[in-house]
Protein backbone atom coordinates (compact mmCIF):
# COMPACT_ATOMS: atom_id res chain seq x y z
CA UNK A 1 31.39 19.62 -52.61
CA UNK A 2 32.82 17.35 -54.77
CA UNK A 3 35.95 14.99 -53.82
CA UNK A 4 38.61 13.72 -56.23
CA UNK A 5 41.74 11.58 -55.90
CA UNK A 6 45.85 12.09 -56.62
CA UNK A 7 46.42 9.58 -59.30
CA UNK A 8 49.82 9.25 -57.77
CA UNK A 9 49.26 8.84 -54.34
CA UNK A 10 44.94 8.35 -53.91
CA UNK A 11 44.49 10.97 -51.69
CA UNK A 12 41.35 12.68 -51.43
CA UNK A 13 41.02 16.75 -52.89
CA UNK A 14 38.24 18.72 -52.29
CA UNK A 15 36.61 21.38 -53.82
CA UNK A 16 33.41 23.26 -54.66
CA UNK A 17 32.14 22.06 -57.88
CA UNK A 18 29.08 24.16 -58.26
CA UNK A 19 31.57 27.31 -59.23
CA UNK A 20 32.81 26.06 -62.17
CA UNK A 21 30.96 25.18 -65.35
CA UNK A 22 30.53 22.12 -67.70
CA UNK A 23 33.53 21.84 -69.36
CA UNK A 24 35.58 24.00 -67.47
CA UNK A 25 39.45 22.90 -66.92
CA UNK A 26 40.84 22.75 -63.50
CA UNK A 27 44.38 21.85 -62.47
CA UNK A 28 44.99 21.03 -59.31
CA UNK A 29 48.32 20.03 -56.82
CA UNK A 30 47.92 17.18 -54.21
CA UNK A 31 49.25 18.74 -50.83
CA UNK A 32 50.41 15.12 -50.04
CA UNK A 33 52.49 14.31 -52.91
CA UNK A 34 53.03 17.37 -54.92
CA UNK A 35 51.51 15.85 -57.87
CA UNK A 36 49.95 18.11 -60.45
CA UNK A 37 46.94 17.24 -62.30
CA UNK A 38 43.82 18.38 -64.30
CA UNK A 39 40.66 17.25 -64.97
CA UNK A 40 37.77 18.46 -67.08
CA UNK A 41 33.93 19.30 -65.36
CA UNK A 42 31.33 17.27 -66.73
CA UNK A 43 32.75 16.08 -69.61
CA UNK A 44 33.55 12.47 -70.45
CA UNK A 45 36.54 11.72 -72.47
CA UNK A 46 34.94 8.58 -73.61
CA UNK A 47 35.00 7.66 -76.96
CA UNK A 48 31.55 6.56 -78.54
CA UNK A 49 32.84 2.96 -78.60
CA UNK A 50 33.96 2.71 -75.07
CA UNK A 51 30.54 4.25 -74.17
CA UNK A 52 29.06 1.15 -75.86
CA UNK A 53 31.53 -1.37 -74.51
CA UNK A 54 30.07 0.08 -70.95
CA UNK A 55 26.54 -0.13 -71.52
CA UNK A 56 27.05 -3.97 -72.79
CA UNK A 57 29.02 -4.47 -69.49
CA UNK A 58 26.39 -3.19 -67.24
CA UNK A 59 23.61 -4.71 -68.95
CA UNK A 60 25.36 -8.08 -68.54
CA UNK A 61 26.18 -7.11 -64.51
CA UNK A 62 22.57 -6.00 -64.35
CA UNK A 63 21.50 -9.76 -64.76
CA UNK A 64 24.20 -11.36 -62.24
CA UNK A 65 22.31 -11.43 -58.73
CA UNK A 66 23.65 -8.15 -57.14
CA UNK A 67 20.72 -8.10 -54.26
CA UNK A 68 22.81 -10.36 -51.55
CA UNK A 69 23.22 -7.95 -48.48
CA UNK A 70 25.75 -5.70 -47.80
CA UNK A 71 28.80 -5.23 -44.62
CA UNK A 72 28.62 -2.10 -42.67
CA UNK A 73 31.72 -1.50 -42.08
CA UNK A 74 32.66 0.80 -38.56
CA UNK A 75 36.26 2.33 -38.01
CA UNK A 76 36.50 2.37 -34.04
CA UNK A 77 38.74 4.80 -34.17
CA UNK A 78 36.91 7.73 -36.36
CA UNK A 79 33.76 6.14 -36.25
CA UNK A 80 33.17 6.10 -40.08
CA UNK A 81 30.94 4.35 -41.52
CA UNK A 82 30.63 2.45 -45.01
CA UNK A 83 28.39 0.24 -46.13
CA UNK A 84 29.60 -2.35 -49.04
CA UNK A 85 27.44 -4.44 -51.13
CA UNK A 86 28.11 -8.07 -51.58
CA UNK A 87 28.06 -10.45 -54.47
CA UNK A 88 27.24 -14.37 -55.01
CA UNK A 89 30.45 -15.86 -54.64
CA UNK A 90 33.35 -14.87 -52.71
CA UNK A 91 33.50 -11.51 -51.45
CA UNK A 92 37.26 -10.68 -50.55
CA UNK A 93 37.45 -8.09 -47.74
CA UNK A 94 40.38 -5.90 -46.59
CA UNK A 95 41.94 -2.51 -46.72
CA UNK A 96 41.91 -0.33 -50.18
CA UNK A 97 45.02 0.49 -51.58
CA UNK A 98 45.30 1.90 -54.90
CA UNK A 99 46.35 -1.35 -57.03
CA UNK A 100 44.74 -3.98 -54.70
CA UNK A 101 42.82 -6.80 -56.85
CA UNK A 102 40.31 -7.43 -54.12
CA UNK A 103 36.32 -7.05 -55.05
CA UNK A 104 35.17 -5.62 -51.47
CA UNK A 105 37.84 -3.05 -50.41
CA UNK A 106 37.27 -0.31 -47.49
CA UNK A 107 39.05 2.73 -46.91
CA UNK A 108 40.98 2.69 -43.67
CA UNK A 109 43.90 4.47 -41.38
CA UNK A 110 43.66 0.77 -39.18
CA UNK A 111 46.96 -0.43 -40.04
CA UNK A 112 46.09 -4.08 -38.28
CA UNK A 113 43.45 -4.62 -41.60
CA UNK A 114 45.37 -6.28 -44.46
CA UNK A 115 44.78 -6.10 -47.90
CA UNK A 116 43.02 -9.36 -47.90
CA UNK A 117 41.79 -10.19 -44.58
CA UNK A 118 38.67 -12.87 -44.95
CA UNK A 119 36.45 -13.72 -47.13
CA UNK A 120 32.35 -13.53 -47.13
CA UNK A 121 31.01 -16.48 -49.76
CA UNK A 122 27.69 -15.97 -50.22
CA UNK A 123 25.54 -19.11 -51.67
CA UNK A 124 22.13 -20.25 -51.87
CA UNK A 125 21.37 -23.13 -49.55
CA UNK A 126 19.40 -26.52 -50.76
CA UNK A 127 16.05 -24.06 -49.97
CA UNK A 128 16.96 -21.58 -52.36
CA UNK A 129 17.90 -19.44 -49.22
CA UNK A 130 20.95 -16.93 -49.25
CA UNK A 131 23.72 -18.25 -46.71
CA UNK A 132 26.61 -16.35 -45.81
CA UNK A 133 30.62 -18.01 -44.47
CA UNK A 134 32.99 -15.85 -43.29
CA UNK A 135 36.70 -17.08 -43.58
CA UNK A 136 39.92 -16.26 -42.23
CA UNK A 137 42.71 -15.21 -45.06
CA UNK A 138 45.89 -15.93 -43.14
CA UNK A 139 45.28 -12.03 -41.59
CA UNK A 140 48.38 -10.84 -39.46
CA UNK A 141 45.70 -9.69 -36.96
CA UNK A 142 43.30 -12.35 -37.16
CA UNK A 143 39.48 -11.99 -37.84
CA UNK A 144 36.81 -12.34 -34.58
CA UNK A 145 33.58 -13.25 -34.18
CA UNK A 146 31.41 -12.62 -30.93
CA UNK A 147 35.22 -12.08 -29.62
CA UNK A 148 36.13 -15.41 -30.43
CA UNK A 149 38.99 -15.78 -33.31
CA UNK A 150 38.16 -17.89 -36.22
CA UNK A 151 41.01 -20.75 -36.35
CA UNK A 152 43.07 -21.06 -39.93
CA UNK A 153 40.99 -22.77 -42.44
CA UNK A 154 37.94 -22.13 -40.35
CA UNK A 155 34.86 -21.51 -42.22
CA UNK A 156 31.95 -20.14 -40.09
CA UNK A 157 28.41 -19.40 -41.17
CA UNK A 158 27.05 -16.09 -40.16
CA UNK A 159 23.78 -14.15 -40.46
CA UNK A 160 22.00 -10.74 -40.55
CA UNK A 161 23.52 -9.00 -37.29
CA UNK A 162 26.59 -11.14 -36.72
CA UNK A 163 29.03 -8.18 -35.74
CA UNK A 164 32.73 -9.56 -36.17
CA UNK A 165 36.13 -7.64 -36.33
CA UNK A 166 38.95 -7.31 -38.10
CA UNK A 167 41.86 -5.53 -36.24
CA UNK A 168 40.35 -2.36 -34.59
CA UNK A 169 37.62 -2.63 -37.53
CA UNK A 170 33.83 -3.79 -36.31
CA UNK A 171 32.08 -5.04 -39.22
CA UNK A 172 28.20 -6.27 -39.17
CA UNK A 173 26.37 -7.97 -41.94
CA UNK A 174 23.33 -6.91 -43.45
CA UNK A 175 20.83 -9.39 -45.18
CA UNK A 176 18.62 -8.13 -48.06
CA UNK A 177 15.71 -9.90 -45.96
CA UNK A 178 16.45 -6.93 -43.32
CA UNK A 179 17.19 -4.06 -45.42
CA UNK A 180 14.03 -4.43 -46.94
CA UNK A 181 12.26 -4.13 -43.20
């Protein structure tokens, strides 16, 4: 099964991929919006210099230091679970919406998550050790950890485990040191 989104409104459309062959045209109508729309199977409408332009921009990613944990993020009230690496620097965390700038976006019905809720910053410490702070972002709901709400401007370092919330959302974070176990 293979899922797909409205362009107008991002919801999600399913369908059975494996009946249809390479190249194959589909059009399809979002049952949310009404918005009509095709796309093509297995075919990539990039042109031979955007393909380029891509393979320079992931060789360059490729050398950034991508291996810095990841959240798991847990919707109490579905109980679905996503799992979102993390970068050096600041990782910006809050609910997806189609047009939201943020570089660590979940997908969420929890209407107490904003769009930018806190902030991870990963850094290396004077050991050469990975440290993780996790930051309030003026949230409407607040962000808790161990059931305690961080105060504004209140930067608090965290580690593999640390399970804090934002809204009905548990989050926990992951450490490469304890994936690897």
């Amino acid at each position: 099964m293979k899922r797909i989104r409205c362009p107008k409104c991002d919801a999600y459309i399913t369908f059975d991929e494996t009946k249809y062959e390479a190249g194959q045209s589909l059009v399809f109508q979002c049952a949310e919006c009404g918005k009509q729309f095709g796309i093509r199977i297995g075919v990539s409408k990039l042109r031979e210099t955007q393909r380029k332009e891509n393979e320079i921009a992931n060789a360059q990613f490729s050398n950034l230091e991508t291996d810095c944990g990841s959240i798991v993020v847990i919707e109490n009230v579905f109980h679905y679970k996503q799992e979102l690496p993390l970068r050096m620097g600041d990782n910006v965390i809050g609910r997806y919406q189609k047009g939201n700038p943020i570089n660590t976006a979940f997908e969420t019905v929890d209407p107490s998550v904003d769009l930018n809720h806190c902030t991870i910053t990963v850094s290396r410490n004077k050991r050469g050790e990975l440290q993780y702070t996790l930051s309030d972002n003026n949230s409407n709901t607040g962000t808790f950890v161990d059931n305690v709400e961080l105060s504004p401007r209140e930067r608090r370092r965290i580690e593999d485990g640390t399970l804090f919330t934002l809204g009905a959302t548990s989050i926990i974070l992951r450490t490469p040191q304890k994936e690897e176990e």
